[in-house]
Protein backbone atom coordinates (compact mmCIF):
# COMPACT_ATOMS: atom_id res chain seq x y z
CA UNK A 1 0.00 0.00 0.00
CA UNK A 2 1.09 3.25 -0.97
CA UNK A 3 1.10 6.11 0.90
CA UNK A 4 1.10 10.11 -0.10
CA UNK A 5 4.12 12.23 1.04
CA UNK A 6 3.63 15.16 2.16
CA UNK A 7 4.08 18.39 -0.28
CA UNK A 8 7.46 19.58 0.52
CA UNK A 9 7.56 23.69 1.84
CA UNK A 10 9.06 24.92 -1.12
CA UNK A 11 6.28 23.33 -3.59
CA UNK A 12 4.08 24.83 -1.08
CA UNK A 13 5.11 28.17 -1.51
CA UNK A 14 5.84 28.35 -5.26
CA UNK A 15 2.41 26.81 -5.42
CA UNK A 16 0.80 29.23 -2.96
CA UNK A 17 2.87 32.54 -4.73
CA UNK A 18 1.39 31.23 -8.06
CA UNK A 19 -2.05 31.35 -6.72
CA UNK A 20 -1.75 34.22 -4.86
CA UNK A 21 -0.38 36.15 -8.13
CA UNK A 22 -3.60 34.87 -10.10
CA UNK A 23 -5.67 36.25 -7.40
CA UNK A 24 -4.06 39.55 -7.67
CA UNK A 25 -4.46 39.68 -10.96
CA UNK A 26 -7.93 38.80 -11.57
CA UNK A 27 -8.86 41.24 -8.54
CA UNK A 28 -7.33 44.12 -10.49
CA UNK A 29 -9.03 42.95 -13.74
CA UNK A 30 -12.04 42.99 -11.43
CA UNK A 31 -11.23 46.73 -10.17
CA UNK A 32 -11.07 48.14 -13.32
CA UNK A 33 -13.96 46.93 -15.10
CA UNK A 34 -15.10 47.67 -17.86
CA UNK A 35 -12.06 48.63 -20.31
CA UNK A 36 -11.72 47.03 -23.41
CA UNK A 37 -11.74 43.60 -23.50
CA UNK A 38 -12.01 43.00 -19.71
CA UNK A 39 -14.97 40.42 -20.08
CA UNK A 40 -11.81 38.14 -22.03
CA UNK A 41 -9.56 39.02 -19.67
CA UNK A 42 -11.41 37.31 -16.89
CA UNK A 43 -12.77 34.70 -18.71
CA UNK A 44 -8.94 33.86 -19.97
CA UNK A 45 -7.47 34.63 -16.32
CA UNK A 46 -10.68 32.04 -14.98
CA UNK A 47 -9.69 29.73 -17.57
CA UNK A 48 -5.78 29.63 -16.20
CA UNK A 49 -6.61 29.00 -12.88
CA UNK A 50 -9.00 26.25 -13.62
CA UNK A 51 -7.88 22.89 -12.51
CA UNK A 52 -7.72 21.50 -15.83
CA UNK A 53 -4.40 24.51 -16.15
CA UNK A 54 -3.10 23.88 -12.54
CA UNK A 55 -2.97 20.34 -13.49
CA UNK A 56 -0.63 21.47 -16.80
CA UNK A 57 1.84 24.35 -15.91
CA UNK A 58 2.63 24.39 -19.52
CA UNK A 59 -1.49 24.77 -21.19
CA UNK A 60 -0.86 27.70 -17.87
CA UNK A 61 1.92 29.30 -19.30
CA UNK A 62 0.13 29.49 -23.32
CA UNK A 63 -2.51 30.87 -21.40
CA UNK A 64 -0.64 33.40 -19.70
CA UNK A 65 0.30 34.45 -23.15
CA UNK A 66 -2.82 35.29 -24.72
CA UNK A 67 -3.67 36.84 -21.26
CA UNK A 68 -0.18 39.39 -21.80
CA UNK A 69 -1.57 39.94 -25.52
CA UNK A 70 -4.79 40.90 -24.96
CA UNK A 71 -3.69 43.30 -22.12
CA UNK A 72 -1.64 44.65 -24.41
CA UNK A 73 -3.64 45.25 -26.82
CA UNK A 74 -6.29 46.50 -25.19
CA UNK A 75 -4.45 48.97 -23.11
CA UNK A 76 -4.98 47.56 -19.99
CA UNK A 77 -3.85 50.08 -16.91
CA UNK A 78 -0.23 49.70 -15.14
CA UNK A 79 -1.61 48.13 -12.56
CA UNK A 80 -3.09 45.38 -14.53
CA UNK A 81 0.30 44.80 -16.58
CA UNK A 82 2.57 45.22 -13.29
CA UNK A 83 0.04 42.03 -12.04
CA UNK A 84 0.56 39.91 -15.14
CA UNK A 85 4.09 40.52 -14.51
CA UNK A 86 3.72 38.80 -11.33
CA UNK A 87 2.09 35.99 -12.52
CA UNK A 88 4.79 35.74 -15.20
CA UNK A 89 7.75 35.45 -12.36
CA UNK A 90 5.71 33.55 -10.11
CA UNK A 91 4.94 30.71 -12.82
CA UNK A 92 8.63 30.66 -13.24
CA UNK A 93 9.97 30.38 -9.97
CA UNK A 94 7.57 27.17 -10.36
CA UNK A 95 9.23 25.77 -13.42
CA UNK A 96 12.58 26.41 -11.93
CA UNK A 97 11.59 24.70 -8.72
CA UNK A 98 10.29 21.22 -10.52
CA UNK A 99 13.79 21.65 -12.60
CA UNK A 100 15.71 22.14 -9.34
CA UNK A 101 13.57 18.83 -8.32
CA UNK A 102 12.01 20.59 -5.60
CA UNK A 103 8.56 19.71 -6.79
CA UNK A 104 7.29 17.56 -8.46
């Protein structure tokens, strides 16, 4: 019988900074309502932190993508890019985690 180990702190907190970047994000999205193309912004950012993306860091990051194109595009505030920015470093420091082994 196999048993679960336990989530190491590190995965933990990559993890956790991911989500907590997301959350940011989307609340900002949220603040600013309605700009162009804010509806698809939240629908995209919604669709990134569905499990079905959490379960594939890599559909996340193509994701992420359009998310950064459509903000650009449609002008989106400082606040909004200085947020996707986050979510961009944060997503990393999760790759380079799982590459340092750290999670898995």
């Amino acid at each position: 019988m196999a048993f679960m180990e336990k989530q190491s702190s590190v995965e933990k907190t990559a993890l956790s900074d991911l989500q907590g970047a997301w959350q940011l994000l989307r609340d900002e999205v949220v603040r600013y309502h309605p700009f162009q193309d804010s509806d698809t912004l939240l629908f995209q950012i919604d669709e990134a932190m569905s499990w079905e993306a959490v379960r594939d860091l890599k559909y996340m990051r193509k994701t992420l993508l359009i998310i950064r194109n459509i903000a650009f595009q449609a002008k989106a505030p400082p606040e909004i890019t200085e947020c996707i920015g986050n979510v961009v470093q944060s997503l990393e420091d999760v790759f380079e985690a799982m590459a340092e082994g750290e999670i898995r």
